[in-house]
PDB file of N, CA and C in Angstrom:
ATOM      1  N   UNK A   1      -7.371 -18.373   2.582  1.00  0.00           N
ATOM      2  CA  UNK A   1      -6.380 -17.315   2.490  1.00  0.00           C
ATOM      3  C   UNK A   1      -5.836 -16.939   3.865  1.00  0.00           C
ATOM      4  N   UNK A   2      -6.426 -17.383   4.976  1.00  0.00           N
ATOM      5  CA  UNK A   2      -6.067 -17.155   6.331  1.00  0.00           C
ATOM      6  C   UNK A   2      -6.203 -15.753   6.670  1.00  0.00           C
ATOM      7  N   UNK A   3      -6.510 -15.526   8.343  1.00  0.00           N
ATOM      8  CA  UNK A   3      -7.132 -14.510   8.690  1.00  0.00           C
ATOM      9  C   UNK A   3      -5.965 -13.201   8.505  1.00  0.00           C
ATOM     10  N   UNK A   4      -4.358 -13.492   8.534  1.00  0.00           N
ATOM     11  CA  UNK A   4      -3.758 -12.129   7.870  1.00  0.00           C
ATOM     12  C   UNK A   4      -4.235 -11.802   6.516  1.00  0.00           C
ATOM     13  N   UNK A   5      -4.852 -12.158   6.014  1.00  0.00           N
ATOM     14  CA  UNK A   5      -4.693 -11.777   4.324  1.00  0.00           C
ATOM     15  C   UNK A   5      -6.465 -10.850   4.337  1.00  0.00           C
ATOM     16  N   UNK A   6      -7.286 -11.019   5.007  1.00  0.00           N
ATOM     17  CA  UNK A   6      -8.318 -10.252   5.373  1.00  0.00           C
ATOM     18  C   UNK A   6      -8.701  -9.030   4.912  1.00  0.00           C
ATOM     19  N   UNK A   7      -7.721  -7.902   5.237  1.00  0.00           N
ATOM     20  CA  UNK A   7      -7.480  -6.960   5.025  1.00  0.00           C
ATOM     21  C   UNK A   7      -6.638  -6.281   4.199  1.00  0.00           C
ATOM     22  N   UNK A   8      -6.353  -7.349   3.278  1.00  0.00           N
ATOM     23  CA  UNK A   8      -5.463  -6.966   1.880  1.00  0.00           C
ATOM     24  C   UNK A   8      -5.964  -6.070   1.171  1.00  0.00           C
ATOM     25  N   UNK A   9      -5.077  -5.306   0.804  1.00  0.00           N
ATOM     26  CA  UNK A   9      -5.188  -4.519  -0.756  1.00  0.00           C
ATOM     27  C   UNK A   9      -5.289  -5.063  -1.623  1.00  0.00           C
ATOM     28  N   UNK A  10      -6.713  -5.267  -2.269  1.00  0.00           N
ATOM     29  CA  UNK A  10      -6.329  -6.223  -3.790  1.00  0.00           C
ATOM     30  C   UNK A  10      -6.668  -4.780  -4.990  1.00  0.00           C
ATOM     31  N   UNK A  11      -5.406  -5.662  -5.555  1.00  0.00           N
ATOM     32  CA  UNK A  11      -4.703  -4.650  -7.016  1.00  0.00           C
ATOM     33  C   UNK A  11      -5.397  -5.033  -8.507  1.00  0.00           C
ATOM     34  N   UNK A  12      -5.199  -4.448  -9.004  1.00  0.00           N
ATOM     35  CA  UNK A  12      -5.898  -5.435 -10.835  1.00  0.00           C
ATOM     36  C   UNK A  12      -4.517  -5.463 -11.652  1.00  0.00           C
ATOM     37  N   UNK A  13      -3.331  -4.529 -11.293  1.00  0.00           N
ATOM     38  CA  UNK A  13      -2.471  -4.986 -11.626  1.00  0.00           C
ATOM     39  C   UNK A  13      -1.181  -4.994 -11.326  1.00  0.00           C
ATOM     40  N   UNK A  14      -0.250  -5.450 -11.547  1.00  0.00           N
ATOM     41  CA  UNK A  14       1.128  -4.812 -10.504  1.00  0.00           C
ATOM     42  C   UNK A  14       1.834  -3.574 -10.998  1.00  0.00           C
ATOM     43  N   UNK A  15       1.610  -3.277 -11.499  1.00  0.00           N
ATOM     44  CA  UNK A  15       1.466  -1.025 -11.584  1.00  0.00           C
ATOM     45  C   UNK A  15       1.129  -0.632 -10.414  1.00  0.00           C
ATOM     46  N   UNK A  16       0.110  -1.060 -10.634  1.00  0.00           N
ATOM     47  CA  UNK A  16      -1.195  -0.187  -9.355  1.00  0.00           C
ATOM     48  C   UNK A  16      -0.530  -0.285  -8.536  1.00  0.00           C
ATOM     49  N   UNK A  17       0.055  -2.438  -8.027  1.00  0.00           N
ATOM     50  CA  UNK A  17       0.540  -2.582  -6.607  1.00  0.00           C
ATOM     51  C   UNK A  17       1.753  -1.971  -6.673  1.00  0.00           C
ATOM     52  N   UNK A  18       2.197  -2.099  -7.381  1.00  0.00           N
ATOM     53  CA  UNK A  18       3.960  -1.142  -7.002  1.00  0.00           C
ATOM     54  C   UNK A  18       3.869   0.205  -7.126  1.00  0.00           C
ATOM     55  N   UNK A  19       2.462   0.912  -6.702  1.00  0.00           N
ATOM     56  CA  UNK A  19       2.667   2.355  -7.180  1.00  0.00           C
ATOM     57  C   UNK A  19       1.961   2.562  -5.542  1.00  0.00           C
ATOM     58  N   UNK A  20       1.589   1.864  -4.856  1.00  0.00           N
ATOM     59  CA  UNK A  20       0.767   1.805  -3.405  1.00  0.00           C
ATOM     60  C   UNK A  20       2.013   3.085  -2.587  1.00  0.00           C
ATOM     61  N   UNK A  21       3.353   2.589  -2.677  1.00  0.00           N
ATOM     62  CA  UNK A  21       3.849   3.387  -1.657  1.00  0.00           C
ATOM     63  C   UNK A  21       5.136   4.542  -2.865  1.00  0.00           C
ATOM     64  N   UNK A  22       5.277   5.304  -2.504  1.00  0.00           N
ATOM     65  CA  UNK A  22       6.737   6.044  -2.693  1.00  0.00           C
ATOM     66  C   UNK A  22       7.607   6.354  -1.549  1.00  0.00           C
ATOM     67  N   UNK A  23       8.888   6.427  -2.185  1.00  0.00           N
ATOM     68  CA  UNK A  23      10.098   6.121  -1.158  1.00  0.00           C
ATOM     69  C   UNK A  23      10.365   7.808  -1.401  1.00  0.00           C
ATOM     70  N   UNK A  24      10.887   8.149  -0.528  1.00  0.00           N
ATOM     71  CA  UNK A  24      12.023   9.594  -0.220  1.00  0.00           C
ATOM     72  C   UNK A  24      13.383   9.347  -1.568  1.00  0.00           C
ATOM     73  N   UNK A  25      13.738  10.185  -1.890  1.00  0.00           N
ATOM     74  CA  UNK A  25      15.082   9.643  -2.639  1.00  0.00           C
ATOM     75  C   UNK A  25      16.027   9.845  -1.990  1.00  0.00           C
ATOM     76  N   UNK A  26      16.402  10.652  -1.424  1.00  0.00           N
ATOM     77  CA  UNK A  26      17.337  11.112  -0.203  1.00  0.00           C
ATOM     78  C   UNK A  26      17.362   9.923   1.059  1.00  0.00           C
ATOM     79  N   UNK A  27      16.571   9.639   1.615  1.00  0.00           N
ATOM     80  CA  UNK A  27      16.526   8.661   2.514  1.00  0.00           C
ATOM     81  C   UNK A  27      15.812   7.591   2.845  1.00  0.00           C
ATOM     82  N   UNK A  28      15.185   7.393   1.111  1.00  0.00           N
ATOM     83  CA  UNK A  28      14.905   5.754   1.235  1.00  0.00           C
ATOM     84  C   UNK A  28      14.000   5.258   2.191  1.00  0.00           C
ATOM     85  N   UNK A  29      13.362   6.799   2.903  1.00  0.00           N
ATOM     86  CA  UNK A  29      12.286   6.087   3.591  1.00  0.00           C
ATOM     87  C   UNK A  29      10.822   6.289   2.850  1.00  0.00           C
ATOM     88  N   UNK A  30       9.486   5.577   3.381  1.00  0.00           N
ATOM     89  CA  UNK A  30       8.410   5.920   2.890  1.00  0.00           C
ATOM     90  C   UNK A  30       8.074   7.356   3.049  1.00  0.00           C
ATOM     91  N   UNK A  31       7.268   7.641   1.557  1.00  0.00           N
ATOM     92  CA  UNK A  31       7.162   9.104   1.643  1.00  0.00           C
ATOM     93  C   UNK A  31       5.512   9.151   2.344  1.00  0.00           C
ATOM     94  N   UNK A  32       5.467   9.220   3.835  1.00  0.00           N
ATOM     95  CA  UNK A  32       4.096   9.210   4.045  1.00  0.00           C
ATOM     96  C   UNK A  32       2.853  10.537   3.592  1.00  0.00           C
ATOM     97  N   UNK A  33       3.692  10.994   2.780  1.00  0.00           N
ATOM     98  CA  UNK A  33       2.269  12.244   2.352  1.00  0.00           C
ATOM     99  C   UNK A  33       1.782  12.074   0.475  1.00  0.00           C
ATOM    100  N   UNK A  34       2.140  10.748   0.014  1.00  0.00           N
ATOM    101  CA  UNK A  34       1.556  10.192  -0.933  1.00  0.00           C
ATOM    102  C   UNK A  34       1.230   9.184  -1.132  1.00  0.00           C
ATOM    103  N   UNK A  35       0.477   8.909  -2.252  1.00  0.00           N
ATOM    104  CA  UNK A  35      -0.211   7.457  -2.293  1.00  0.00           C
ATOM    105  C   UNK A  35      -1.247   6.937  -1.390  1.00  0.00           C
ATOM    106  N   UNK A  36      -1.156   5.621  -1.046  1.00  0.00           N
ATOM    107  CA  UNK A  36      -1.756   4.916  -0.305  1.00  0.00           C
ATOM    108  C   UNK A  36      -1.911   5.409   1.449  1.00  0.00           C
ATOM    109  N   UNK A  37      -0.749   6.208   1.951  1.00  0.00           N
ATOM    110  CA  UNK A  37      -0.659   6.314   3.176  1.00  0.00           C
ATOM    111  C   UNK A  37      -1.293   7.986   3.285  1.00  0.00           C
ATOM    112  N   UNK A  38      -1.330   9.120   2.261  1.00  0.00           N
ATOM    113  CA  UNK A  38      -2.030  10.685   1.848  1.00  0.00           C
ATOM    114  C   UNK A  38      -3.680   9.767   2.486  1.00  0.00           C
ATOM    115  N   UNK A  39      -3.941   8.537   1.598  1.00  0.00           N
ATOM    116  CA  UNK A  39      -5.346   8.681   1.262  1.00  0.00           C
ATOM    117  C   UNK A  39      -5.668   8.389   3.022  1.00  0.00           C
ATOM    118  N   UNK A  40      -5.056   7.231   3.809  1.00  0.00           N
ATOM    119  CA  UNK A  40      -5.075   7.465   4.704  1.00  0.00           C
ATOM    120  C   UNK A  40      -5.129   8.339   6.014  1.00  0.00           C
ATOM    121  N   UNK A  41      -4.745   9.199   5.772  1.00  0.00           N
ATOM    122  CA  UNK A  41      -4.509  10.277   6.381  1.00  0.00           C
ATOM    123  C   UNK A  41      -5.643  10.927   6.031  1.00  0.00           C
ATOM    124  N   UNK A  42      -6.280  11.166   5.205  1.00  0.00           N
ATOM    125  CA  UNK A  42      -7.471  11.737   4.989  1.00  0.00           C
ATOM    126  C   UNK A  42      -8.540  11.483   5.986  1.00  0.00           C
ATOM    127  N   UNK A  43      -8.665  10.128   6.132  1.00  0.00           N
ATOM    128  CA  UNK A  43      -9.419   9.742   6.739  1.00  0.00           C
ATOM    129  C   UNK A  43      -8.793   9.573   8.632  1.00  0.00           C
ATOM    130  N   UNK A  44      -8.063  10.326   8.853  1.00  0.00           N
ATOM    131  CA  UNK A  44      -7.454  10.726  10.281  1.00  0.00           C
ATOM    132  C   UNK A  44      -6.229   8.930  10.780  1.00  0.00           C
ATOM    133  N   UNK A  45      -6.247   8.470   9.752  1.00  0.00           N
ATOM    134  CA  UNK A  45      -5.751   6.860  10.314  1.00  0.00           C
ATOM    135  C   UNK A  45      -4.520   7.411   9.872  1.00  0.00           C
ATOM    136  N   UNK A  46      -3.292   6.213  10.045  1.00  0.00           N
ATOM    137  CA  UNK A  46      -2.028   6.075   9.656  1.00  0.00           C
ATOM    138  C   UNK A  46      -1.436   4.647   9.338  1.00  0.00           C
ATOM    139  N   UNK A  47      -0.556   4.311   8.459  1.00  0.00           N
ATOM    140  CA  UNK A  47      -0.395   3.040   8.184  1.00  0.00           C
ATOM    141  C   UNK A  47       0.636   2.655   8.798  1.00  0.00           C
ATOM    142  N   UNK A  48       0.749   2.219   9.722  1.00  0.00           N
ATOM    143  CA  UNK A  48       2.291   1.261  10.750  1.00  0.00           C
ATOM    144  C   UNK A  48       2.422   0.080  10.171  1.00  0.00           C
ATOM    145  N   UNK A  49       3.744  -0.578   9.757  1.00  0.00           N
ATOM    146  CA  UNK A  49       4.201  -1.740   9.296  1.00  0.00           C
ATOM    147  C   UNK A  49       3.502  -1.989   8.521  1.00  0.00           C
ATOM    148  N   UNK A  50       3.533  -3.480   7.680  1.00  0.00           N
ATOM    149  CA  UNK A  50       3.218  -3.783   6.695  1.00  0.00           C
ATOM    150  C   UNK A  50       2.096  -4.509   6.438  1.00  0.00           C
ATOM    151  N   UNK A  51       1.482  -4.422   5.407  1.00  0.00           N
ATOM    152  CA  UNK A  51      -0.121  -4.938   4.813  1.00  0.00           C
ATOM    153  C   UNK A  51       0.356  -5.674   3.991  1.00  0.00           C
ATOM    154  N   UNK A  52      -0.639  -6.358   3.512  1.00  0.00           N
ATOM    155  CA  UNK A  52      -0.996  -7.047   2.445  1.00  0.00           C
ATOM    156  C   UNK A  52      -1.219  -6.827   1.194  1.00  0.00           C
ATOM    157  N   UNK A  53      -0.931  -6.824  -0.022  1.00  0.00           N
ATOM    158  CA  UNK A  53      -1.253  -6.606  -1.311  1.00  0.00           C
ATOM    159  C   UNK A  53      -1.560  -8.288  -2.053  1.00  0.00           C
ATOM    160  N   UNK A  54      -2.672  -8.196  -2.478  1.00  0.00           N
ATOM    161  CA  UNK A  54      -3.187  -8.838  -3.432  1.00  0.00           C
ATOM    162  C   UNK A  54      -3.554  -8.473  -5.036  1.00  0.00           C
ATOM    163  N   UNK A  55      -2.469  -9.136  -5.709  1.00  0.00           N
ATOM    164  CA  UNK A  55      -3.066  -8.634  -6.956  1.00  0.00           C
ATOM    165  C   UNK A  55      -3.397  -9.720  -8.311  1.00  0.00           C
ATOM    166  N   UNK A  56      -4.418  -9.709  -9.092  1.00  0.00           N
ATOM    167  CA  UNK A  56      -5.067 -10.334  -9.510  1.00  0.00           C
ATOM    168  C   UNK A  56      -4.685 -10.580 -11.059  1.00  0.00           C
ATOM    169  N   UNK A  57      -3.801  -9.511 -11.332  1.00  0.00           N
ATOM    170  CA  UNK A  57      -3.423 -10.150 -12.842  1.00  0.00           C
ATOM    171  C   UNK A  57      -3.220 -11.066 -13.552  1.00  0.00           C
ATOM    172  N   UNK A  58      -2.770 -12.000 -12.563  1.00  0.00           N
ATOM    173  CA  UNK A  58      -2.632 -13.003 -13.495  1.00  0.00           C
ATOM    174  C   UNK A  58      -3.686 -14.294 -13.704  1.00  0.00           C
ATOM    175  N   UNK A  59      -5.042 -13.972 -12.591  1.00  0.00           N
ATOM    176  CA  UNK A  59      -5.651 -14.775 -12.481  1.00  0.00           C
ATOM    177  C   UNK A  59      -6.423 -15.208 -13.719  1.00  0.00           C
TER     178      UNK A  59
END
């Protein structure tokens, strides 16, 4: 899977993965105080650029 894929998000389904981020509606940017990037923040981190999603449904 090579060493970028390491640290992937793996999903069980693509719900889940397409529910990882929300956008602003107004300006289309990431809404960083939900989802995936809230839970982050919890834990004092922040998510810059883009990750990996792995998801397994169809396996």
């Amino acid at each position: 899977m090579g060493e970028e894929n390491m640290l992937a998000v793996v999903c069980k389904s693509y719900a889940v993965a397409g529910s990882l981020e929300c956008y602003d509606e107004e300006s289309g940017r990431i809404d960083r105080e939900q989802h995936l990037h809230a839970i982050a923040n919890e834990f004092g981190k922040s998510i810059k650029g883009r990750f990996p999603v792995i998801c397994v449904e169809n396996m």
